[in-house]
N, C-alpha and C. Protein backbone atom coordinates (compact mmCIF):
# COMPACT_ATOMS: atom_id res chain seq x y z
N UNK A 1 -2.10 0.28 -6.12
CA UNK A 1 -3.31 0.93 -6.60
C UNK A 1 -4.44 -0.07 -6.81
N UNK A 2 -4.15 -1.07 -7.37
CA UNK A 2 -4.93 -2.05 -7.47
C UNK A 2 -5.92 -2.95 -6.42
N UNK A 3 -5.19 -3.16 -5.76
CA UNK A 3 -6.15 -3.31 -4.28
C UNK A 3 -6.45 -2.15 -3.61
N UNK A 4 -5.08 -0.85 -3.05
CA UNK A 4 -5.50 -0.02 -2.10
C UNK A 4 -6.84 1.02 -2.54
N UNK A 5 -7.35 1.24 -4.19
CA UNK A 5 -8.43 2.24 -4.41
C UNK A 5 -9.92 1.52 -4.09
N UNK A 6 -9.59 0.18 -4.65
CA UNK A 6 -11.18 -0.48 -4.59
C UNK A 6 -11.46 -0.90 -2.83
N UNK A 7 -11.11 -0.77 -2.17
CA UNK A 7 -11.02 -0.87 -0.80
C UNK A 7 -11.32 0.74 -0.26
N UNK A 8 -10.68 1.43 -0.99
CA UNK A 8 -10.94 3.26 -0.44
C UNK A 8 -12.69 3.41 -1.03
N UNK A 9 -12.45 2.87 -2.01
CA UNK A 9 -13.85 2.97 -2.24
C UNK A 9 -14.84 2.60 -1.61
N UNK A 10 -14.93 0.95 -1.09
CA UNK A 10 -15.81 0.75 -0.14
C UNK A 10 -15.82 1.82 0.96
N UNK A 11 -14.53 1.86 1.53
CA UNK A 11 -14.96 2.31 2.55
C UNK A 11 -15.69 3.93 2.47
N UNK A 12 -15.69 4.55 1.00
CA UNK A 12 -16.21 5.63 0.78
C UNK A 12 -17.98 5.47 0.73
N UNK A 13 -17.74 4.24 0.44
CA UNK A 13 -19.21 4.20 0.31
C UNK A 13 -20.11 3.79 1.58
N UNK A 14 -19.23 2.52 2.41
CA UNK A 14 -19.91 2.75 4.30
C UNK A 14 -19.39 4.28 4.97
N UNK A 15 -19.47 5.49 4.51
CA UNK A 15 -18.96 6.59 5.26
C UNK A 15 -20.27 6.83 5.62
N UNK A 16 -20.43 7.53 7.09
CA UNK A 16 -21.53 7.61 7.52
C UNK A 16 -21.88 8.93 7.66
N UNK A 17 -21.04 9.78 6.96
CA UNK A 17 -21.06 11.19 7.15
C UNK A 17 -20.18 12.30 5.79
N UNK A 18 -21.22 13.04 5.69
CA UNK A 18 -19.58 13.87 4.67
C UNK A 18 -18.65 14.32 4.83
N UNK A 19 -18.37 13.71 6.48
CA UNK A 19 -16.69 14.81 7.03
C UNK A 19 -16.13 13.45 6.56
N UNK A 20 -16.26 12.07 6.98
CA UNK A 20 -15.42 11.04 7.01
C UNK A 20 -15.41 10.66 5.37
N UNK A 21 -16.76 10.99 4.66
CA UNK A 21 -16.07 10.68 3.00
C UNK A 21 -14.96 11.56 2.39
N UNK A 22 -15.27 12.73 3.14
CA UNK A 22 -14.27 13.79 2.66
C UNK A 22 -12.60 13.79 3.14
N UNK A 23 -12.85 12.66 4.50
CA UNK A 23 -11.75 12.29 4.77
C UNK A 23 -10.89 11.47 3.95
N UNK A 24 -11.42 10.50 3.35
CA UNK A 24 -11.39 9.38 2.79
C UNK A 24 -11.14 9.59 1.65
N UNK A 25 -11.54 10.51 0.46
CA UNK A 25 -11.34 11.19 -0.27
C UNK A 25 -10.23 11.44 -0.23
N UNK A 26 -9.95 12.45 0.49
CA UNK A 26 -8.59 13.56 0.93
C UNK A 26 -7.26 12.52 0.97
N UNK A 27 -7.87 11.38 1.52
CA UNK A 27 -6.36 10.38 1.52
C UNK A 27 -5.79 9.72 0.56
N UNK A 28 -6.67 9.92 -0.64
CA UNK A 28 -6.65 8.98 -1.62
C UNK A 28 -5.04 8.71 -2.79
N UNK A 29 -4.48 9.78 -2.63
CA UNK A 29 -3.00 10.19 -3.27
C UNK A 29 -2.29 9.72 -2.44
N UNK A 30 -2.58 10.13 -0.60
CA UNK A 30 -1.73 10.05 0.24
C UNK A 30 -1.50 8.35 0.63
N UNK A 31 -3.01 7.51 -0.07
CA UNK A 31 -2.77 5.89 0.21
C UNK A 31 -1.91 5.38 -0.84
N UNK A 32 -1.78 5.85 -2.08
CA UNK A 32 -1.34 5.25 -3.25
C UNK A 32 0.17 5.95 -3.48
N UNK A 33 0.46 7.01 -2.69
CA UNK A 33 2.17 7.32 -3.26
C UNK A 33 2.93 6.52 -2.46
N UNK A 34 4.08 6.97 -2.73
CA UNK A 34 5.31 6.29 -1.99
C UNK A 34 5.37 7.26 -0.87
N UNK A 35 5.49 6.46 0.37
CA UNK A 35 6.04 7.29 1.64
C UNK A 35 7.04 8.16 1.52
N UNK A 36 8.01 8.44 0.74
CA UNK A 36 9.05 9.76 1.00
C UNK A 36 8.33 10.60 0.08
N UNK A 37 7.63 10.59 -0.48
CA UNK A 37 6.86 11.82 -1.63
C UNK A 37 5.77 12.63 -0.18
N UNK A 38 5.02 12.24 0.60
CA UNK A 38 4.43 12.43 1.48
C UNK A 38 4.89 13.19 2.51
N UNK A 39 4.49 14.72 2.60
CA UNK A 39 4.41 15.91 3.54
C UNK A 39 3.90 15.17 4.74
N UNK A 40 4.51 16.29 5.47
CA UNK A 40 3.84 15.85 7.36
C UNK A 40 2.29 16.08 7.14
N UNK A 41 1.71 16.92 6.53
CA UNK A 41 -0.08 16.89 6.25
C UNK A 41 -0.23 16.04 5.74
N UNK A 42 0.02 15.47 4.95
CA UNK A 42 -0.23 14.08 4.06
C UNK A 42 0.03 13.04 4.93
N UNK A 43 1.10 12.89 5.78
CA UNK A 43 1.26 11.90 6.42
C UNK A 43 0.29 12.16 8.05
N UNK A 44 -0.14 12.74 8.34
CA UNK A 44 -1.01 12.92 9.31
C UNK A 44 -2.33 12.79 9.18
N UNK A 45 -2.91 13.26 8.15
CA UNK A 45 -3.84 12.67 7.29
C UNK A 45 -4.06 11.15 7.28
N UNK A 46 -2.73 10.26 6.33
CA UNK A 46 -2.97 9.19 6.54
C UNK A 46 -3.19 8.88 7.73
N UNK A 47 -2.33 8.91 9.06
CA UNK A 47 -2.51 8.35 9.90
C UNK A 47 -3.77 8.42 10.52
N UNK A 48 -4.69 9.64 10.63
CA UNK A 48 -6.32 9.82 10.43
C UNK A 48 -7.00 8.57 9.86
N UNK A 49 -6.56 8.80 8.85
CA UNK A 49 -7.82 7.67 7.89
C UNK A 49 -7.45 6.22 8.45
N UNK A 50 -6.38 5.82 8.57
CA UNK A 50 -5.79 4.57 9.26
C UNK A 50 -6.45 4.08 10.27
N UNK A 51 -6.54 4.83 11.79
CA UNK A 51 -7.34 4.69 12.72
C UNK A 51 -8.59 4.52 12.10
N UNK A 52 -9.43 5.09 11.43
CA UNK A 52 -10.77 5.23 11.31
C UNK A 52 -11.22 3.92 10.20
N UNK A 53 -10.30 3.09 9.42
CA UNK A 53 -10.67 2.13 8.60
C UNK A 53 -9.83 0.80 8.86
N UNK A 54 -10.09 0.04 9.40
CA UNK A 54 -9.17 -1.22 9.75
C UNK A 54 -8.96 -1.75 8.56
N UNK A 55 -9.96 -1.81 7.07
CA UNK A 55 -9.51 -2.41 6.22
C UNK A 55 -8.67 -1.22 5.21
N UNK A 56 -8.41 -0.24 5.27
CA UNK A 56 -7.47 0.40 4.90
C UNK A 56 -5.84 0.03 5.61
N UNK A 57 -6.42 0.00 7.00
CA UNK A 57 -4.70 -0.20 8.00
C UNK A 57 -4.31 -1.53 7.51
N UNK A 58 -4.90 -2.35 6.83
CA UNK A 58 -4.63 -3.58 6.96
C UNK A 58 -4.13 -3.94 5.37
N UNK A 59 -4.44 -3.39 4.15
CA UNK A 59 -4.05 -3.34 3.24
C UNK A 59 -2.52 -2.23 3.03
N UNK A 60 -2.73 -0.94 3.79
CA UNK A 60 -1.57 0.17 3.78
C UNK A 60 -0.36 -0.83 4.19
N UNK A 61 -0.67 -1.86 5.66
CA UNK A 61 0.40 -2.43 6.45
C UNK A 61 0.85 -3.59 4.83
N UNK A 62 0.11 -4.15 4.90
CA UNK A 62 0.50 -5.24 3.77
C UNK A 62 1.41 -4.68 3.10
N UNK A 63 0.98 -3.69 2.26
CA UNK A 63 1.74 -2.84 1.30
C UNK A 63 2.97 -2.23 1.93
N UNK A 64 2.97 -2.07 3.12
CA UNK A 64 4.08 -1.79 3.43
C UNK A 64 5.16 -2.99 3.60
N UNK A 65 4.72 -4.06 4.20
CA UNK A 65 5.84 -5.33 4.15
C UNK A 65 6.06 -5.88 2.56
N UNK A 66 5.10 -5.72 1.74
CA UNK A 66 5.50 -5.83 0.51
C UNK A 66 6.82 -5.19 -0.14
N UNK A 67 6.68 -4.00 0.25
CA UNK A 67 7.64 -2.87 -0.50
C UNK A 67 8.89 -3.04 0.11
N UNK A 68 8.98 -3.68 1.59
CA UNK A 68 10.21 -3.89 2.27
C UNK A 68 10.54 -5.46 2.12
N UNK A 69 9.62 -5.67 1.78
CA UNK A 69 10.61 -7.40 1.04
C UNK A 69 11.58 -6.72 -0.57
N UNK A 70 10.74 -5.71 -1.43
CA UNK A 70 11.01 -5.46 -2.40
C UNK A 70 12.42 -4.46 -2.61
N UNK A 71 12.53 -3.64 -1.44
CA UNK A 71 13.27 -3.15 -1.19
C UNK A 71 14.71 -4.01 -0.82
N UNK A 72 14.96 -5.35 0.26
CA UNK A 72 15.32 -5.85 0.30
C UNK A 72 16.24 -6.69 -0.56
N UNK A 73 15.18 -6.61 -1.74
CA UNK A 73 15.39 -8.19 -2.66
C UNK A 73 16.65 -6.86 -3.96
N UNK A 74 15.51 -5.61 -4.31
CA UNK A 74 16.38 -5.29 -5.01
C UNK A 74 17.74 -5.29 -4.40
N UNK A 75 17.81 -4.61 -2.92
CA UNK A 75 19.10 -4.10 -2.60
C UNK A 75 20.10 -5.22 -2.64
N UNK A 76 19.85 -6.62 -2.70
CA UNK A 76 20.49 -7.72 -2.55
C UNK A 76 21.01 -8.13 -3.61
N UNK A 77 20.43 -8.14 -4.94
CA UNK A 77 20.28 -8.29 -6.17
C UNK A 77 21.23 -7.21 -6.85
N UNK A 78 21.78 -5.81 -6.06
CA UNK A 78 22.35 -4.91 -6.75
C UNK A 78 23.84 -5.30 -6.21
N UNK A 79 23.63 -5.62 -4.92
CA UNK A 79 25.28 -6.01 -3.88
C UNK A 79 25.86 -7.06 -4.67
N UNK A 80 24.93 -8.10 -5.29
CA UNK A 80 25.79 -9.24 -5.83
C UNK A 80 25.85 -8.76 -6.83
N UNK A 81 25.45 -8.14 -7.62
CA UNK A 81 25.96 -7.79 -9.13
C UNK A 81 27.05 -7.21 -8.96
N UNK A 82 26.99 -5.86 -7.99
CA UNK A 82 28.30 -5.42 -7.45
C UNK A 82 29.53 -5.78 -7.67
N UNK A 83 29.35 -7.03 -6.28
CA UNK A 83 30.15 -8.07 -5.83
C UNK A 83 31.55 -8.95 -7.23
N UNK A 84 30.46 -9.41 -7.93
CA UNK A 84 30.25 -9.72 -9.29
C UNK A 84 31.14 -9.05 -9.99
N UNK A 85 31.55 -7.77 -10.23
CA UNK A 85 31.62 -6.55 -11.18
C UNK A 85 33.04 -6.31 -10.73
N UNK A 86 33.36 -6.25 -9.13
CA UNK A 86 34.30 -6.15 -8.51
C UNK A 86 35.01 -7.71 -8.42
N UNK A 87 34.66 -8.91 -8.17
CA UNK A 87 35.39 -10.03 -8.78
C UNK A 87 36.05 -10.76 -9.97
N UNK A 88 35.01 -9.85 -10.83
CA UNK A 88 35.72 -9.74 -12.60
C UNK A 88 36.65 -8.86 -12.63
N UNK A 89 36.53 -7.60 -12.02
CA UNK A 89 37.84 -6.73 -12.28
C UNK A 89 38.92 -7.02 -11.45
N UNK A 90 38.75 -7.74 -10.09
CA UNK A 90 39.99 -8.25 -9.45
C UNK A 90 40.99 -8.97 -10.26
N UNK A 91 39.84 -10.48 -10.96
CA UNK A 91 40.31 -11.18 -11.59
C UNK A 91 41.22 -11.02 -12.93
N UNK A 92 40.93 -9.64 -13.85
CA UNK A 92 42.26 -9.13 -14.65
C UNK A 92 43.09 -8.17 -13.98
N UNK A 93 42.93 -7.62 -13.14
CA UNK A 93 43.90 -7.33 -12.47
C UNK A 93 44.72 -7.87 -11.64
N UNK A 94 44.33 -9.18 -11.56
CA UNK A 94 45.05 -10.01 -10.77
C UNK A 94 45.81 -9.56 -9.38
N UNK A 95 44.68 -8.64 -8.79
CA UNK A 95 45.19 -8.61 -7.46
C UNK A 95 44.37 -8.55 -6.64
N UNK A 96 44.93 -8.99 -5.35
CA UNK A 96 43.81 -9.15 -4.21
C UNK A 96 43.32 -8.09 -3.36
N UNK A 97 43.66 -7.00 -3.92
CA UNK A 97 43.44 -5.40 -3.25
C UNK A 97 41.95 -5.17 -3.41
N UNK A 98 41.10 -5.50 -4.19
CA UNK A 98 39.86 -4.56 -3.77
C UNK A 98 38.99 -5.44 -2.85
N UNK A 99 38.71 -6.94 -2.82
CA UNK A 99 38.10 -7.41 -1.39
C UNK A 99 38.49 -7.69 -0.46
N UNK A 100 40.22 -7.83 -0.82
CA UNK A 100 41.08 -8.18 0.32
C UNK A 100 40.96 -9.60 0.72
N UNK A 101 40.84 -10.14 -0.40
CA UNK A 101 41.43 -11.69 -0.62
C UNK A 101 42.17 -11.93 -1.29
């Protein structure tokens, strides 16, 4: 939100017309939610406003490799705790049945 509104804004304000502010407008939920909350209109929409603002495509893309490093890091961070959780309980059970070491 923090970068992607003040950027929607500029570009609300170079709109050269009231269909494209109204476009721009219209995207404004659809730039700031999370992609699985987002309908096929919402997501078609974005892809509208995308083409039409390079500094929108270019902050949305960012934000998107952001969220997939983040995605990443949690999912990695949950496997070793896991991992972790299942090596402590091997270890009083003293058997090699759940990693198969």
């Amino acid at each position: 939100k923090e970068v992607m509104l003040p950027v929607l804004s500029k570009e609300k304000q170079k709109a050269k017309n009231k269909d494209s502010w109204r476009l721009l407008d219209a995207a404004k939920h659809v730039l700031i939610r999370c992609d699985r909350l987002v309908d096929e209109q919402g997501k078609n929409r974005l892809q509208e406003v995308l083409k039409k603002s390079q500094a929108l495509e270019q902050v949305y893309q960012f934000r998107q490799k952001l969220m997939e490093i983040w995605n990443k890091t949690t999912f990695s961070q949950v496997l070793n705790k896991l991992i972790s959780i299942l090596l402590t309980f091997q270890y009083y059970l003293g058997s090699n049945i759940i990693l198969g070491i």
